[in-house]
C-alpha atoms as a PDB file:
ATOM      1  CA  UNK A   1       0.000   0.000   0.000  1.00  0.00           C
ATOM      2  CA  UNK A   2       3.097   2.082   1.024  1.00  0.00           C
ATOM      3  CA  UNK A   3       4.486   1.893  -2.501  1.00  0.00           C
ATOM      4  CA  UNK A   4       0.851   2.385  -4.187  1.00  0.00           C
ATOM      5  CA  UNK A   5       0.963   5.835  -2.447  1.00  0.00           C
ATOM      6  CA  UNK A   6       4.322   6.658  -3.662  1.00  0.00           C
ATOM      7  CA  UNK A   7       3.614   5.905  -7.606  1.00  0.00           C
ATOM      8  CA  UNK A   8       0.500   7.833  -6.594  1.00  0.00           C
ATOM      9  CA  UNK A   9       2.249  10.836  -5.317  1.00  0.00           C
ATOM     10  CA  UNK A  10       4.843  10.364  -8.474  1.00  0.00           C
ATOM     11  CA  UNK A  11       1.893  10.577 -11.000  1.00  0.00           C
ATOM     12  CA  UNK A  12       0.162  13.190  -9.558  1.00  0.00           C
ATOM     13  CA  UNK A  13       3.209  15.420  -9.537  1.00  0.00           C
ATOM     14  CA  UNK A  14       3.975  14.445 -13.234  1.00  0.00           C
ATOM     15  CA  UNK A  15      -0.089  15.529 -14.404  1.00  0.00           C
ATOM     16  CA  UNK A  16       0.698  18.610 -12.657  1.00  0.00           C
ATOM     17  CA  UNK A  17       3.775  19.224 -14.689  1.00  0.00           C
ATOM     18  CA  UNK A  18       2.295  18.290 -17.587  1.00  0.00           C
ATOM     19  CA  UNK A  19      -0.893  20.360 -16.874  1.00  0.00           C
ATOM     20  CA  UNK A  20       0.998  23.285 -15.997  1.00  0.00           C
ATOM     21  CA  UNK A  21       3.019  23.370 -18.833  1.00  0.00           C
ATOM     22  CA  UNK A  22       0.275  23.106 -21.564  1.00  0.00           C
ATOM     23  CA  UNK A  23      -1.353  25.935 -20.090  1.00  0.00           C
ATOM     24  CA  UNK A  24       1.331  28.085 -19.022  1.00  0.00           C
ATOM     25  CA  UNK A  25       3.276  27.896 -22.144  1.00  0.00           C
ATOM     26  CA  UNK A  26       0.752  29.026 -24.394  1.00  0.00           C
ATOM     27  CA  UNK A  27       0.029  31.998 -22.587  1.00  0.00           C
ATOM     28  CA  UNK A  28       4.137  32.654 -22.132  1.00  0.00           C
ATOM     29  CA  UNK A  29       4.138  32.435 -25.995  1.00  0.00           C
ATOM     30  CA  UNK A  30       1.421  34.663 -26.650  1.00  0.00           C
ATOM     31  CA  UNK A  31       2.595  37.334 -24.170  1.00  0.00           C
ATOM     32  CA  UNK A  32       5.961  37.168 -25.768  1.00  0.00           C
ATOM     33  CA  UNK A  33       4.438  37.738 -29.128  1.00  0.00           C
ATOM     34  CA  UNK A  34       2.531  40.897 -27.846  1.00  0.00           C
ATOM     35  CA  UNK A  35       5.893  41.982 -26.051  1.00  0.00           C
ATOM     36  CA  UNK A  36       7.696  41.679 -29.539  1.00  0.00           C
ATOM     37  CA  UNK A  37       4.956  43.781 -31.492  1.00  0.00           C
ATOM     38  CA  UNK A  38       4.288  46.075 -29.029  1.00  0.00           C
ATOM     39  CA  UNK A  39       8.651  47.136 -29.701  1.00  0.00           C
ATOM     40  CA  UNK A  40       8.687  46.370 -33.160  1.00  0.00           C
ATOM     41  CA  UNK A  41       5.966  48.854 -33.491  1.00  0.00           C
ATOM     42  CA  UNK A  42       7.476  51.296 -31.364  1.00  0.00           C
ATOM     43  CA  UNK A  43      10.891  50.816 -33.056  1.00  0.00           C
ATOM     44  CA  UNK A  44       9.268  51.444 -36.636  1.00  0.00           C
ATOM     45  CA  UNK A  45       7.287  54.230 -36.323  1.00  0.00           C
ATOM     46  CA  UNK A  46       9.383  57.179 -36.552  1.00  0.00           C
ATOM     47  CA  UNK A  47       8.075  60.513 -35.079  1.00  0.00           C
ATOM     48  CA  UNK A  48       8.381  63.652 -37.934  1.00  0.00           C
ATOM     49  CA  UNK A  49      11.292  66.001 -37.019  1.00  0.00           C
ATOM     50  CA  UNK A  50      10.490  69.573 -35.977  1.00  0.00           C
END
């Protein structure tokens, strides 16, 4: 029973990890791409000189 509870424990840590990451790394991938805009528009629009 001991050893049940361990591979238990195991598994439930690993669909955690695997849970976590299939969430998380979309959104970390989206944000970058809005980071990455957000300066590339910034960086290529040029302001008229005075």
């Amino acid at each position: 029973m001991e050893e049940q509870q361990r591979i238990v424990s195991i598994l439930d840590k690993f669909d955690a990890l695997v849970n976590d990451l299939s969430r998380g790394l979309p959104a970390e991938i989206q944000a970058r791409r809005q980071q990455y805009e957000h300066y590339r528009d910034r960086l290529l629009s040029f302001r008229e000189a005075a």
